[in-house]
Protein backbone atom coordinates (compact mmCIF):
# COMPACT_ATOMS: atom_id res chain seq x y z
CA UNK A 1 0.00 0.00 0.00
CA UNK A 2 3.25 2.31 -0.13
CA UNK A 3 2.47 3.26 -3.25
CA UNK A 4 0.63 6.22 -4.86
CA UNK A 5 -2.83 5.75 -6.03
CA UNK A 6 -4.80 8.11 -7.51
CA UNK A 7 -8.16 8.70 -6.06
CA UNK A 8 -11.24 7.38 -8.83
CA UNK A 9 -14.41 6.18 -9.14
CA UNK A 10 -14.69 2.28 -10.40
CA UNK A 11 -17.45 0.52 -13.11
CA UNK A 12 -18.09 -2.85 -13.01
CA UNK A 13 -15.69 -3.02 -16.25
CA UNK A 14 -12.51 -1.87 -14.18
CA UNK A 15 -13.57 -4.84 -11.54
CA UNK A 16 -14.01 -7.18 -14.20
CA UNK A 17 -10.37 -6.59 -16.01
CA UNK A 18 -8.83 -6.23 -12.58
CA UNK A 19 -10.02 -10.19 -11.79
CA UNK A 20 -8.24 -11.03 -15.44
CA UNK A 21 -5.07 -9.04 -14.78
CA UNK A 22 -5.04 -10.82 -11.11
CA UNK A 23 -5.78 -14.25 -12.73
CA UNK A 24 -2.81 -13.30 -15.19
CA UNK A 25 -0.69 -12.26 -12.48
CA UNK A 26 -1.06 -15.66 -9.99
CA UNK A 27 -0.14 -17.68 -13.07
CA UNK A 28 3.00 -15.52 -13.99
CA UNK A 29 3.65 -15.84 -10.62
CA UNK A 30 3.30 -20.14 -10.57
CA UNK A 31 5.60 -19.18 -13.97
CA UNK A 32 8.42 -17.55 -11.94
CA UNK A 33 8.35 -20.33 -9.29
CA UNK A 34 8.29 -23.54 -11.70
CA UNK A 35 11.18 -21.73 -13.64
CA UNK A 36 13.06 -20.84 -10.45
CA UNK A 37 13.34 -17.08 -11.70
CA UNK A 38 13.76 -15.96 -7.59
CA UNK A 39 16.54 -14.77 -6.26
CA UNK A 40 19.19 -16.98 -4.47
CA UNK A 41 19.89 -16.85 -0.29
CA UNK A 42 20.88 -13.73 0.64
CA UNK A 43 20.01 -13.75 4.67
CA UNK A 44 18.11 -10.32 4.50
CA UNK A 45 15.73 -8.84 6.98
CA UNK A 46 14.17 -5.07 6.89
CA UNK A 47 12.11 -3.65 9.49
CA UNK A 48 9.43 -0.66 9.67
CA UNK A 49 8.16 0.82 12.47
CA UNK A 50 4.79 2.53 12.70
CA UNK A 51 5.42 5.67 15.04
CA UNK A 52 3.02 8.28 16.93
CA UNK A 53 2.72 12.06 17.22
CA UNK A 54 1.98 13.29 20.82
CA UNK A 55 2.34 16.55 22.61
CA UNK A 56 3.74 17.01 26.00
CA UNK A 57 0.75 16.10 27.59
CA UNK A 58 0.56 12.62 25.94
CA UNK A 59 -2.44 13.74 23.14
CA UNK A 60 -2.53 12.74 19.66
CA UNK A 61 -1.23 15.80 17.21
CA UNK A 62 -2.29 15.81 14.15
CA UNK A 63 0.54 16.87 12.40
CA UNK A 64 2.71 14.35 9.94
CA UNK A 65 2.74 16.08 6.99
CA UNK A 66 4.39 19.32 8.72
CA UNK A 67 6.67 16.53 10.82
CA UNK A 68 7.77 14.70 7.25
CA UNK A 69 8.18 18.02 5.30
CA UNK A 70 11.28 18.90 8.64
CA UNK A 71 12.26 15.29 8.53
CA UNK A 72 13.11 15.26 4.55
CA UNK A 73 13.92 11.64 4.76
CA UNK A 74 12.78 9.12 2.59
CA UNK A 75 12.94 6.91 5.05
CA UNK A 76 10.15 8.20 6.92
CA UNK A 77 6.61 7.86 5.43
CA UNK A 78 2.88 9.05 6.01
CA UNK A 79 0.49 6.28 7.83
CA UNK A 80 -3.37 6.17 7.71
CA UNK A 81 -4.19 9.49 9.83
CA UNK A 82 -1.92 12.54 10.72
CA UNK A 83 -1.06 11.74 14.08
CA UNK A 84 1.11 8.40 12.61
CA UNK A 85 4.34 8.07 10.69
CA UNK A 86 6.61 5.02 9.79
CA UNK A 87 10.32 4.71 9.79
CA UNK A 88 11.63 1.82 7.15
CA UNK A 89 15.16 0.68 8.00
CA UNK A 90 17.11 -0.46 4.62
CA UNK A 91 17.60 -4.27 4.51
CA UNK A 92 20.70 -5.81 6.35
CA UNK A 93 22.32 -9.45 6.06
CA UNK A 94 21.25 -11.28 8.95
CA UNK A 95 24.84 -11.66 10.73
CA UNK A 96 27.74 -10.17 13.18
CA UNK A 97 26.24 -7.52 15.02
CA UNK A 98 23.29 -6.67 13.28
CA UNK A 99 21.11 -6.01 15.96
CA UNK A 100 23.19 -3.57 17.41
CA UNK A 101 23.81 -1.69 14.09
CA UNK A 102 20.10 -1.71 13.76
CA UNK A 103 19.46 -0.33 17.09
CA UNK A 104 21.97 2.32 16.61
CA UNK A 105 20.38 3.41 12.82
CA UNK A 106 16.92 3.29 14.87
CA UNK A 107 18.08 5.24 17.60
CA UNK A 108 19.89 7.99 15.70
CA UNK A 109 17.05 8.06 13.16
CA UNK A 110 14.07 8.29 15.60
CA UNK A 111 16.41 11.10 17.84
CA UNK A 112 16.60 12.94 14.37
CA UNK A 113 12.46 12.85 13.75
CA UNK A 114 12.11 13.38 17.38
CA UNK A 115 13.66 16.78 17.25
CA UNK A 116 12.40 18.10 13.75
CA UNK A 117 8.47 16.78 15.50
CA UNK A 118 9.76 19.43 18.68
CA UNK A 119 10.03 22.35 15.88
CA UNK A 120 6.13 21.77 15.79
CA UNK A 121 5.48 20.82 19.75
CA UNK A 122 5.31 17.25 19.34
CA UNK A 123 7.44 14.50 19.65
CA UNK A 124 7.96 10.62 18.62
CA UNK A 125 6.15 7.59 20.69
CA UNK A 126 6.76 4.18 20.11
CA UNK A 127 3.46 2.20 21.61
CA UNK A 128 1.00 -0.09 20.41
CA UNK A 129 -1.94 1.78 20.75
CA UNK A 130 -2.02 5.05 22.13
CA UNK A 131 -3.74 5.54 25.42
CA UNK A 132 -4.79 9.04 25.00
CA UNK A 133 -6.98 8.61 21.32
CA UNK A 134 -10.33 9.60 21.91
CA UNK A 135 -13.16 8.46 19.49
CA UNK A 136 -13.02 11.67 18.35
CA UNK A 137 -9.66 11.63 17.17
CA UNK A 138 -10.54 8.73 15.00
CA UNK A 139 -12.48 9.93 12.18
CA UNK A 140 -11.94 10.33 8.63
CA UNK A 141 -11.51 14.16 8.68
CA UNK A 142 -8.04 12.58 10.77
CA UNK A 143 -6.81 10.64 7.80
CA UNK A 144 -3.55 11.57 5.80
CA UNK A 145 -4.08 13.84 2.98
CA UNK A 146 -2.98 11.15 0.76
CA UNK A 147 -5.10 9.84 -2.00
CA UNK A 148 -4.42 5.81 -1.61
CA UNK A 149 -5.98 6.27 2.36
CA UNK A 150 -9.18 8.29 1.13
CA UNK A 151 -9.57 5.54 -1.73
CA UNK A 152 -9.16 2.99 0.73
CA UNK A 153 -11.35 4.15 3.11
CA UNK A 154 -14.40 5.16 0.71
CA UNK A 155 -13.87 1.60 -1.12
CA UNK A 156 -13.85 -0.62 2.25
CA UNK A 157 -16.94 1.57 3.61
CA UNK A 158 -18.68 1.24 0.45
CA UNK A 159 -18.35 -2.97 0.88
CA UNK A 160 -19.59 -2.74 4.54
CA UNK A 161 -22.55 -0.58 3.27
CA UNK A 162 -23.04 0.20 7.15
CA UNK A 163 -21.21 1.51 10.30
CA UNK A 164 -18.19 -0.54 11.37
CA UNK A 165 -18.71 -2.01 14.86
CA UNK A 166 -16.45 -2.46 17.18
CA UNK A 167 -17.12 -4.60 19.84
CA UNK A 168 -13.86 -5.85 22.41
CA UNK A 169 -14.52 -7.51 25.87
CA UNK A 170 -11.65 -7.79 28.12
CA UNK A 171 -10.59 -6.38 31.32
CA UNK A 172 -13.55 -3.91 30.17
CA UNK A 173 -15.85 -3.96 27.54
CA UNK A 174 -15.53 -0.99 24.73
CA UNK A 175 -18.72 -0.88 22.47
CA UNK A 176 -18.82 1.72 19.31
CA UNK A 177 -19.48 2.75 16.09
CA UNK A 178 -16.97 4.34 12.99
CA UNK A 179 -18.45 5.54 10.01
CA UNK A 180 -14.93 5.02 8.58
CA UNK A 181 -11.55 2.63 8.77
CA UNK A 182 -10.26 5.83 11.31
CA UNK A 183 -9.80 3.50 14.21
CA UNK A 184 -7.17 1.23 12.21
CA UNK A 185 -4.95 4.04 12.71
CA UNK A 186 -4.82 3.53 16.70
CA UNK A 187 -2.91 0.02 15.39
CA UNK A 188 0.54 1.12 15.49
CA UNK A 189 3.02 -2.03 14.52
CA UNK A 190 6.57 -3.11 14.01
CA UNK A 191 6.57 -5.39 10.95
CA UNK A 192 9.82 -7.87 10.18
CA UNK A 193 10.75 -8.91 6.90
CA UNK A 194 12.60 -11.58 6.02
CA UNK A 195 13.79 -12.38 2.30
CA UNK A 196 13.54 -16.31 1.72
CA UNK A 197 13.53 -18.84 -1.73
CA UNK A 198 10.63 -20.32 -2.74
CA UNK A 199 11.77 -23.67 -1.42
CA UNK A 200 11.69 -21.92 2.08
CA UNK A 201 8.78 -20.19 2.31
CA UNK A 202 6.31 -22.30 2.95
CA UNK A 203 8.85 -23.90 6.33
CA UNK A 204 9.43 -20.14 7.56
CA UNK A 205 5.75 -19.00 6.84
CA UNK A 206 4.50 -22.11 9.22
CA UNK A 207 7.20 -21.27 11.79
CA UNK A 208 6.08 -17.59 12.22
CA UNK A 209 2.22 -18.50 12.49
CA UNK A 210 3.34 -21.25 15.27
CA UNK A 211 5.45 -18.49 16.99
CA UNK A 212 3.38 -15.72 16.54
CA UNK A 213 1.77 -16.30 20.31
CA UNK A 214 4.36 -16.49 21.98
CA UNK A 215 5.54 -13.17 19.89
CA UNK A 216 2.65 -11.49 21.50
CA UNK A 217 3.00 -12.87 24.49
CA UNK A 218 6.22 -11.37 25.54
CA UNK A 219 5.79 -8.25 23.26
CA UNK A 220 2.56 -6.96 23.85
CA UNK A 221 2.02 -3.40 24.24
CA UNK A 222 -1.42 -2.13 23.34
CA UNK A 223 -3.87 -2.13 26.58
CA UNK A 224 -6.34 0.80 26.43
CA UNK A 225 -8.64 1.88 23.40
CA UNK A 226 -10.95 4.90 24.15
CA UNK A 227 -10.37 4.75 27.97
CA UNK A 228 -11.05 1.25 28.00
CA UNK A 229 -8.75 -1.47 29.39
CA UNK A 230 -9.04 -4.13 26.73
CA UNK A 231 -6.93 -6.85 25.44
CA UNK A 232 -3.56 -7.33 26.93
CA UNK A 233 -2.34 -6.91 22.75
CA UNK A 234 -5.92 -5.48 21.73
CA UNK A 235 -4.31 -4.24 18.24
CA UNK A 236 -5.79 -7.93 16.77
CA UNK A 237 -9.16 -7.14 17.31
CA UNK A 238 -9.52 -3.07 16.80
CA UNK A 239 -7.82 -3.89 13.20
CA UNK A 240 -10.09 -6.71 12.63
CA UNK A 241 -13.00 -4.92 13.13
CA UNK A 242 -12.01 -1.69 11.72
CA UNK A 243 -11.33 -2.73 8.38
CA UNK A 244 -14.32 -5.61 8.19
CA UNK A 245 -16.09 -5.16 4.79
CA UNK A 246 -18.52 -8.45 6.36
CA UNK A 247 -22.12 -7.14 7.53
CA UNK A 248 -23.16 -9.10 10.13
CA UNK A 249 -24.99 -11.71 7.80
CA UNK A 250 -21.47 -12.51 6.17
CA UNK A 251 -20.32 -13.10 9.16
CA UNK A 252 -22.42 -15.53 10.04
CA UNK A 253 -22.16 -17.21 6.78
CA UNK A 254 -18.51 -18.10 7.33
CA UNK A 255 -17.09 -15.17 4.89
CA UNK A 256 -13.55 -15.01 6.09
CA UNK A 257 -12.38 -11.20 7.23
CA UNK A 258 -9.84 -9.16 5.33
CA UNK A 259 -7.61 -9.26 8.81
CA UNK A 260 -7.13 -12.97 10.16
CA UNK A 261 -4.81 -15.79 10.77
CA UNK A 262 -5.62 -17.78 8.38
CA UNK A 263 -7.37 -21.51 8.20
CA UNK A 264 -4.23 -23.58 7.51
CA UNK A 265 -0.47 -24.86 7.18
CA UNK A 266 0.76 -23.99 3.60
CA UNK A 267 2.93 -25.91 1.29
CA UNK A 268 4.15 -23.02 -0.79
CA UNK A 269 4.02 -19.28 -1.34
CA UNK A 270 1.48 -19.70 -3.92
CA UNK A 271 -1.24 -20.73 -1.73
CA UNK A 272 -1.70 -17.38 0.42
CA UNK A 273 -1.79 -15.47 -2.90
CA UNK A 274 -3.90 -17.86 -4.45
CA UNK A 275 -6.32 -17.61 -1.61
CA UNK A 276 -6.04 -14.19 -1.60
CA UNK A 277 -7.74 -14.00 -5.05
CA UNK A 278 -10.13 -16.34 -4.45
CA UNK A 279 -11.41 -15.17 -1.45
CA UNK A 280 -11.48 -11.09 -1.65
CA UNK A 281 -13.04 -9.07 -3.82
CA UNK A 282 -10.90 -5.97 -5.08
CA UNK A 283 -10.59 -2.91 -3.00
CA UNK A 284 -8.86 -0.98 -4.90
CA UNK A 285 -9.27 -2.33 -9.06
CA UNK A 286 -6.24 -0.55 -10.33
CA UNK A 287 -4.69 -2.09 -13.89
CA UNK A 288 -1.40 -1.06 -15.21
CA UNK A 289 -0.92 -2.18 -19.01
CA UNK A 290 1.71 -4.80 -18.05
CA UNK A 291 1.27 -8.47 -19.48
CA UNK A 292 2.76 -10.18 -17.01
CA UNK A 293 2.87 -13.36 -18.83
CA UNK A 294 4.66 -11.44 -22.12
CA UNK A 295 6.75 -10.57 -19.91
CA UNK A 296 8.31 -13.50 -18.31
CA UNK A 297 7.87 -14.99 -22.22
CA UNK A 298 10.04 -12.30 -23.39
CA UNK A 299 12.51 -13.42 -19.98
CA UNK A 300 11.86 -10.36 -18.39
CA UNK A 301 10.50 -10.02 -14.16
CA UNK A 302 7.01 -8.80 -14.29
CA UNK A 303 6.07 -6.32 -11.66
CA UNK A 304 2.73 -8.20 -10.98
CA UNK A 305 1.19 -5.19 -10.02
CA UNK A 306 -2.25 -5.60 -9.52
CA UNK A 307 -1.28 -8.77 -7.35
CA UNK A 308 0.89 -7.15 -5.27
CA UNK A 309 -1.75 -4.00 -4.66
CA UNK A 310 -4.77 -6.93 -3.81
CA UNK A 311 -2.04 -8.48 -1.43
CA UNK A 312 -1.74 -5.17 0.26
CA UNK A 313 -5.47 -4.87 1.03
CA UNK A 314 -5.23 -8.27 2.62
CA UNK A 315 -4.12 -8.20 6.03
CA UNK A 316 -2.94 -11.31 7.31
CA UNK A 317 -0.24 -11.37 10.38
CA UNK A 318 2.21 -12.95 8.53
CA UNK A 319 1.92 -12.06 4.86
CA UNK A 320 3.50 -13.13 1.92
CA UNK A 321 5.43 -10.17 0.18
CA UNK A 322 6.77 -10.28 -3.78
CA UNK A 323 8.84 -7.75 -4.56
CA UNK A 324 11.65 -6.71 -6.95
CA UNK A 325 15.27 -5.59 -6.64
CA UNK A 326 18.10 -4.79 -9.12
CA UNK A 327 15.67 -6.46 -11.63
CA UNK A 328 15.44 -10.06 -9.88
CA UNK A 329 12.17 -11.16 -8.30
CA UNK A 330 12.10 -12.32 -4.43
CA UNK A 331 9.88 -13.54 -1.79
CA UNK A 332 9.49 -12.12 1.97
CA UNK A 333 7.80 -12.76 4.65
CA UNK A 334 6.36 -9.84 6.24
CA UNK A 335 5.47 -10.30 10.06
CA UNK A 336 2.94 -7.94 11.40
CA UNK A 337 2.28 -9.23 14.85
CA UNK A 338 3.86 -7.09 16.91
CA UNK A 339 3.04 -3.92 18.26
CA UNK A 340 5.39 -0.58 18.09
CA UNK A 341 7.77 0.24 21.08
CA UNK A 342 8.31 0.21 24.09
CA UNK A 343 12.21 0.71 23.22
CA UNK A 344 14.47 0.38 20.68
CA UNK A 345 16.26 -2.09 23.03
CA UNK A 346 12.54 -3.86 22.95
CA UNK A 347 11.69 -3.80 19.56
CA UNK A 348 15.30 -4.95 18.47
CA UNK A 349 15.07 -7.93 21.59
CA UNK A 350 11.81 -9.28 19.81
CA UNK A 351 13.35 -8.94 16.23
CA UNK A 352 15.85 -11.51 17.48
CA UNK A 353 13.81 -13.82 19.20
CA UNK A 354 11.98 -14.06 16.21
CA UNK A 355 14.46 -13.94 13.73
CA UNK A 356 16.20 -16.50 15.78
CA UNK A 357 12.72 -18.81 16.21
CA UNK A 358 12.14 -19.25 12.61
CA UNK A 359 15.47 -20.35 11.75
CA UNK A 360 15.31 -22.92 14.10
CA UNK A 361 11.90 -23.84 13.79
CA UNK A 362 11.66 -23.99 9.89
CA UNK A 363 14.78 -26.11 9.96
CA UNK A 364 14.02 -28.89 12.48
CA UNK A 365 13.38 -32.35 11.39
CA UNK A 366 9.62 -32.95 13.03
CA UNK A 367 8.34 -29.40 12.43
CA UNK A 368 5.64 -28.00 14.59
CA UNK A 369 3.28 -27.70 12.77
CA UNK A 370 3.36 -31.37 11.85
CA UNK A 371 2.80 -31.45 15.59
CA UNK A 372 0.55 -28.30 16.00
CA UNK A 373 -3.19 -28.50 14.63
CA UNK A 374 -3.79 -25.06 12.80
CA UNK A 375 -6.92 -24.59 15.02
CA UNK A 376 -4.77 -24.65 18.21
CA UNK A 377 -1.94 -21.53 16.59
CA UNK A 378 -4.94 -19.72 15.95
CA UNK A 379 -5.99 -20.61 19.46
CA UNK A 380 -3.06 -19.33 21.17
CA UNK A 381 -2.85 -16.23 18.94
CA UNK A 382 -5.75 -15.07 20.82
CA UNK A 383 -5.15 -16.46 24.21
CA UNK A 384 -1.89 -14.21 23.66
CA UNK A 385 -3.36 -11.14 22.56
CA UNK A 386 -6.22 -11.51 25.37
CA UNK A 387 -4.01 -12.49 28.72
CA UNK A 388 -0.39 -11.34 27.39
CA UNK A 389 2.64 -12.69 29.25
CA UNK A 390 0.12 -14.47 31.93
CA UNK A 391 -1.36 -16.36 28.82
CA UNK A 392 -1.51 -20.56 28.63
CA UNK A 393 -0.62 -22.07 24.96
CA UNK A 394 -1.47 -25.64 23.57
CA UNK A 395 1.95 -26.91 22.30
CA UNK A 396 3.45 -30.27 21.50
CA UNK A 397 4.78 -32.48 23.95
CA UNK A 398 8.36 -33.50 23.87
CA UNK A 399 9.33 -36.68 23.31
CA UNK A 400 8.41 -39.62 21.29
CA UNK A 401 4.45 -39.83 23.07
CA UNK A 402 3.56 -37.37 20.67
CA UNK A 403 -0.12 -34.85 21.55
CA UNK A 404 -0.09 -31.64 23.04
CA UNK A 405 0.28 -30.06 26.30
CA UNK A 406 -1.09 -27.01 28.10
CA UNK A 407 1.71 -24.94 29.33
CA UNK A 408 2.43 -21.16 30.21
CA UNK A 409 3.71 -18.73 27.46
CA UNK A 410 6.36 -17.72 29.83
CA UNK A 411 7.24 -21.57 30.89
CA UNK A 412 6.97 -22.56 26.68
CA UNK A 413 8.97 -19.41 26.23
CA UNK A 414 12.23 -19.85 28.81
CA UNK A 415 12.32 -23.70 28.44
CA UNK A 416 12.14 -24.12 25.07
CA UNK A 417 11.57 -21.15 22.43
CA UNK A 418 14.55 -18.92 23.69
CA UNK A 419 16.83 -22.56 23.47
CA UNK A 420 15.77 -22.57 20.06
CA UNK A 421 16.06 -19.01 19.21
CA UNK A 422 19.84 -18.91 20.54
CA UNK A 423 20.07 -21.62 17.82
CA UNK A 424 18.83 -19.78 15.64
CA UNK A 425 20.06 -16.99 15.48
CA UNK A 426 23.84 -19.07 16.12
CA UNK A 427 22.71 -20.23 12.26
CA UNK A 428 22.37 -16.91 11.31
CA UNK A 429 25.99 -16.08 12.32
CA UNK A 430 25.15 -13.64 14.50
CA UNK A 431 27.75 -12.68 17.04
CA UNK A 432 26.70 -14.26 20.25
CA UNK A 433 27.68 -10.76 22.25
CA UNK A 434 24.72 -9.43 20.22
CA UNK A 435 22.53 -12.55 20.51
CA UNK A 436 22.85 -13.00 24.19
CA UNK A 437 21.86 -9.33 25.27
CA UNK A 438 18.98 -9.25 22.90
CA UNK A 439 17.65 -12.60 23.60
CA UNK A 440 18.61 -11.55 27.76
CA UNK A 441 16.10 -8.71 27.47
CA UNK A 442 12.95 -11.90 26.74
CA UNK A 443 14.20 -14.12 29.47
CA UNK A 444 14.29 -11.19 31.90
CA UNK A 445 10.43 -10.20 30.77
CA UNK A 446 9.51 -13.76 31.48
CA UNK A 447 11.10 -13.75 34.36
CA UNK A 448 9.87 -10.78 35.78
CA UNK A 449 5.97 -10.91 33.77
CA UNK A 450 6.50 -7.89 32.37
CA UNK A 451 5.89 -5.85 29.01
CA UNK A 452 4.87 -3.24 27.99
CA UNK A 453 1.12 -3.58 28.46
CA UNK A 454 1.37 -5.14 31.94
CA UNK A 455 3.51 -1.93 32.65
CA UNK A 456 1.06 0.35 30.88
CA UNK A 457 -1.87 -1.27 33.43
CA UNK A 458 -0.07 -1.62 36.45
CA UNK A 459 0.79 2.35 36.30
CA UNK A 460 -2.88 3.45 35.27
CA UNK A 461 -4.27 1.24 38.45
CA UNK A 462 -1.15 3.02 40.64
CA UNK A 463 -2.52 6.46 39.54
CA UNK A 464 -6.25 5.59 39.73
CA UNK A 465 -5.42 4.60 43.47
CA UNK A 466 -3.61 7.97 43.78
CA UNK A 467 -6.92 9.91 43.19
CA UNK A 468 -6.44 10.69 39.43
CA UNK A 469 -9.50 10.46 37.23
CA UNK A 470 -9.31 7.94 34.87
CA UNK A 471 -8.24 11.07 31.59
CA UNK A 472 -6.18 11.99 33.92
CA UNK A 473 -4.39 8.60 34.58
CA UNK A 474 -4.22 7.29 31.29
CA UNK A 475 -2.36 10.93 30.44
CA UNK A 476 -0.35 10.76 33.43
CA UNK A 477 0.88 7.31 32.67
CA UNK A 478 1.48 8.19 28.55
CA UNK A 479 3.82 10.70 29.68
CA UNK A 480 5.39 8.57 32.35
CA UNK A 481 5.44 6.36 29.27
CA UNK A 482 7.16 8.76 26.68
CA UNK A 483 9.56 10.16 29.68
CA UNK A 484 10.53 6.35 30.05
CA UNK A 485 10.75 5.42 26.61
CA UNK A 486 13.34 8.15 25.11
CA UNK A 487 15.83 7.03 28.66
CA UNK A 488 15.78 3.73 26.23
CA UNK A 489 16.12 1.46 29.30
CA UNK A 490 13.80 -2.07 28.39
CA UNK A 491 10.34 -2.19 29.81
CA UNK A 492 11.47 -5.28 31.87
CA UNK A 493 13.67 -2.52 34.29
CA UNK A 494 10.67 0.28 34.55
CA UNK A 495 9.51 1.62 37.56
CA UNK A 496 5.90 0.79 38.20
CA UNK A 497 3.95 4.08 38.82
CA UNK A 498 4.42 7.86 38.07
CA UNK A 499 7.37 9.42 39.74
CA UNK A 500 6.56 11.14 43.14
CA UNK A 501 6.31 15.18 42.84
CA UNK A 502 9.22 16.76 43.74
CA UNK A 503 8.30 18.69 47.26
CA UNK A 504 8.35 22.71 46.98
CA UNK A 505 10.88 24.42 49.13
């Protein structure tokens, strides 16, 4: 969805030709992979970081197109509404001391936005969901200025033909209405790529949808919607429901939602974008005058654009990426589990583990998911995003016996995933200096049951039983929050609680 789209109105022609050019595209695609046209190992990851614009008192400012204009940086981009940017880090070979040289581009990039947001009274914040948004905030008068987000938005609302309703039970219940895709913006994400051959897709795409619970589990961030305490990792839900072209009667026909985990292990690559086709209408039924398959004919790489643009409209939390560079076609994986924040140190810690996981995972013998019924990683994807850290996964049992088990995510985690990501990531040729304090930073959360969302709740209850309204303590902790965030210390070593005020005198 990076790229530009000019607003327009659609016939039932454009749809029609848009089908055709997609059914052209998924069999240049099955082309390129019988043919073995991808690129060879090359150990790459990227990363992109979905960012927030706050004042000093923790509220949303609407202001990215002023912020970008200071920044200058092509590495910086607009998100769905003004109070969000994203930061894309340029891909790196998965080895040495990556990790730290990422955390260092992060740290001087984000320091550099940071202070070109404070020419305009507002400043960076990494966090899942913002605690301050108010229902208000989220409406589409708040969305970019950017034609693809207004197309978007009118094309999704048009296919609902209603309000979208969202509907979240957790600690609290939240109950409301949108009249537009607004509230997908309060889903602020860090999303890992990871470049892999055709032969290896289908072993790493498995690995990162058995992983992706435990992913949440240690890395979950995103607490509060609208003064509500939700989910521990409510970004799974809001974006579910946000974006959910399905009346209520298509729901309860079965009709699978734009944002999901999906139904199944795969085999290859093709079958995501193969379902993709078959499954969602067009959003957005854009054609370029490409012929994909007189391309490859002619020995040429296709750009497959219409496939990659319906891809983009499909939001699955580990999606299947085709993209292009210095004229040879590739495959990624693009994982979108996570939520933003709290700190570099954080978001680089749970790049590792999962770096490190899928290595391991996608390379062992008896896989999990050979193991794992589908139905049970889909399971503990929610069980994750609902209880957090204090969340219990189904998971094979070790040994020869064979079944499952019910265990803790923090027990599953220390006793066996963080084994197998220091394997991992040992594959990768990472330096173990760097692997070690990276991976350190998820033993010491599970040790301690702590992220960033059981921080975020334990302060707000602190500051409730302080005397603080509820505004007043979802502000109060924010700023604690921000203050806490740019001192770039993990979430595992935070202070519970706002700071006590300094006596007068």
């Amino acid at each position: 969805m990076g790229e530009k789209v000019a607003a327009g109105q659609y016939d039932l022609s454009d749809r029609q030709r848009y089908r055709d050019k997609l059914r052209q595209c998924l069999t240049g695609l099955e082309r390129l992979l019988v043919e073995e046209r991808f690129d060879r190992p090359k150990n790459l990851m990227g990363l992109e970081i979905e960012l927030n614009l706050t004042g000093s008192d923790g509220m949303p400012k609407m202001l990215n197109a002023q912020v970008l204009e200071r920044i200058a940086s092509r590495d910086f981009q607009t998100e769905l509404a003004m109070f969000n940017l994203e930061v894309n880090i340029a891909p790196h070979r998965l080895s040495g001391s990556v990790f730290d040289r990422l955390a260092e581009e992060l740290r001087t990039s984000l320091a550099y936005a940071d202070r070109k947001a404070g020419e305009l009274d507002a400043g960076i914040m990494m966090i899942g969901i913002l605690p301050t948004l108010d229902r208000d905030d989220l409406v589409s008068s708040n969305l970019s200025d950017v034609d693809r987000y207004a197309l978007l938005n009118d094309q999704i609302v048009a296919a609902r033909g209603e309000d979208f309703a969202l509907d979240i039970d957790g600690v609290e219940r939240l109950t409301c209405t949108s009249k537009s895709i607004a509230p997908e913006a309060a889903c602020t994400s860090v999303q890992l790529h990871l470049q892999v051959t055709p032969d290896r897709f289908a072993d790493v795409w498995n690995a990162a949808q058995a992983v992706a619970a435990a992913q949440i589990a240690v890395g979950a961030n995103s607490p509060f919607l609208f003064g509500r305490e939700l989910w521990r990792e409510s970004r799974p839900p809001l974006f579910q429901q946000s974006t959910d072209t399905r009346p209520p009667e298509l729901q309860a026909q079965g009709v699978r939602p734009r944002t999901w985990f999906g139904e199944r292990w795969i085999s290859s690559a093709y079958d995501l974008f193969e379902e993709n086709l078959r499954y969602y209408p067009a959003l957005l039924p854009i054609c370029d005058d490409e012929d994909p398959l007189e391309v490859i004919a002619a020995g040429g790489v296709p750009t497959l654009a219409e496939l990659v643009l319906h891809n983009g409209t499909v939001y699955r939390w580990n999606r299947p990426v085709y993209g292009i560079a210095d004229g040879v076609p590739h495959l990624r994986v693009e994982n979108r589990v996570l939520p933003a924040g709290p700190t570099i140190t954080d978001v680089i810690a749970n790049a590792a583990f999962y770096y490190g996981m899928v290595r391991a995972l996608s390379a062992e013998s008896r896989p999990v998911w050979t193991r794992l019924p589908f139905e049970a990683a889909a399971a503990n994807f929610d069980a994750a995003c609902k209880h957090g850290i204090d969340a219990r996964f189904t998971w094979p049992r070790r040994g020869r016996h064979g079944g499952t088990v019910e265990v803790d995510a923090v027990t599953l985690v220390r006793e066996e995933l963080l084994p197998l990501a220091e394997a991992g990531l040992e594959a990768w040729g990472v330096e173990p200096a760097d692997r070690d304090l990276y991976l350190g930073v998820i033993e010491e959360r599970c040790r301690r049951r702590v992220n960033g969302a059981s921080w975020q709740a334990a302060t707000f209850h602190r500051a409730l039983e302080g005397g603080l309204s509820r505004d007043a303590a979802l502000a109060a902790t924010t700023r604690r929050y921000c203050e806490l965030m740019h001192k770039g210390e993990p979430v595992h070593t935070w202070p519970v609680g706002l700071p006590e005020p300094v006596p007068l005198g």
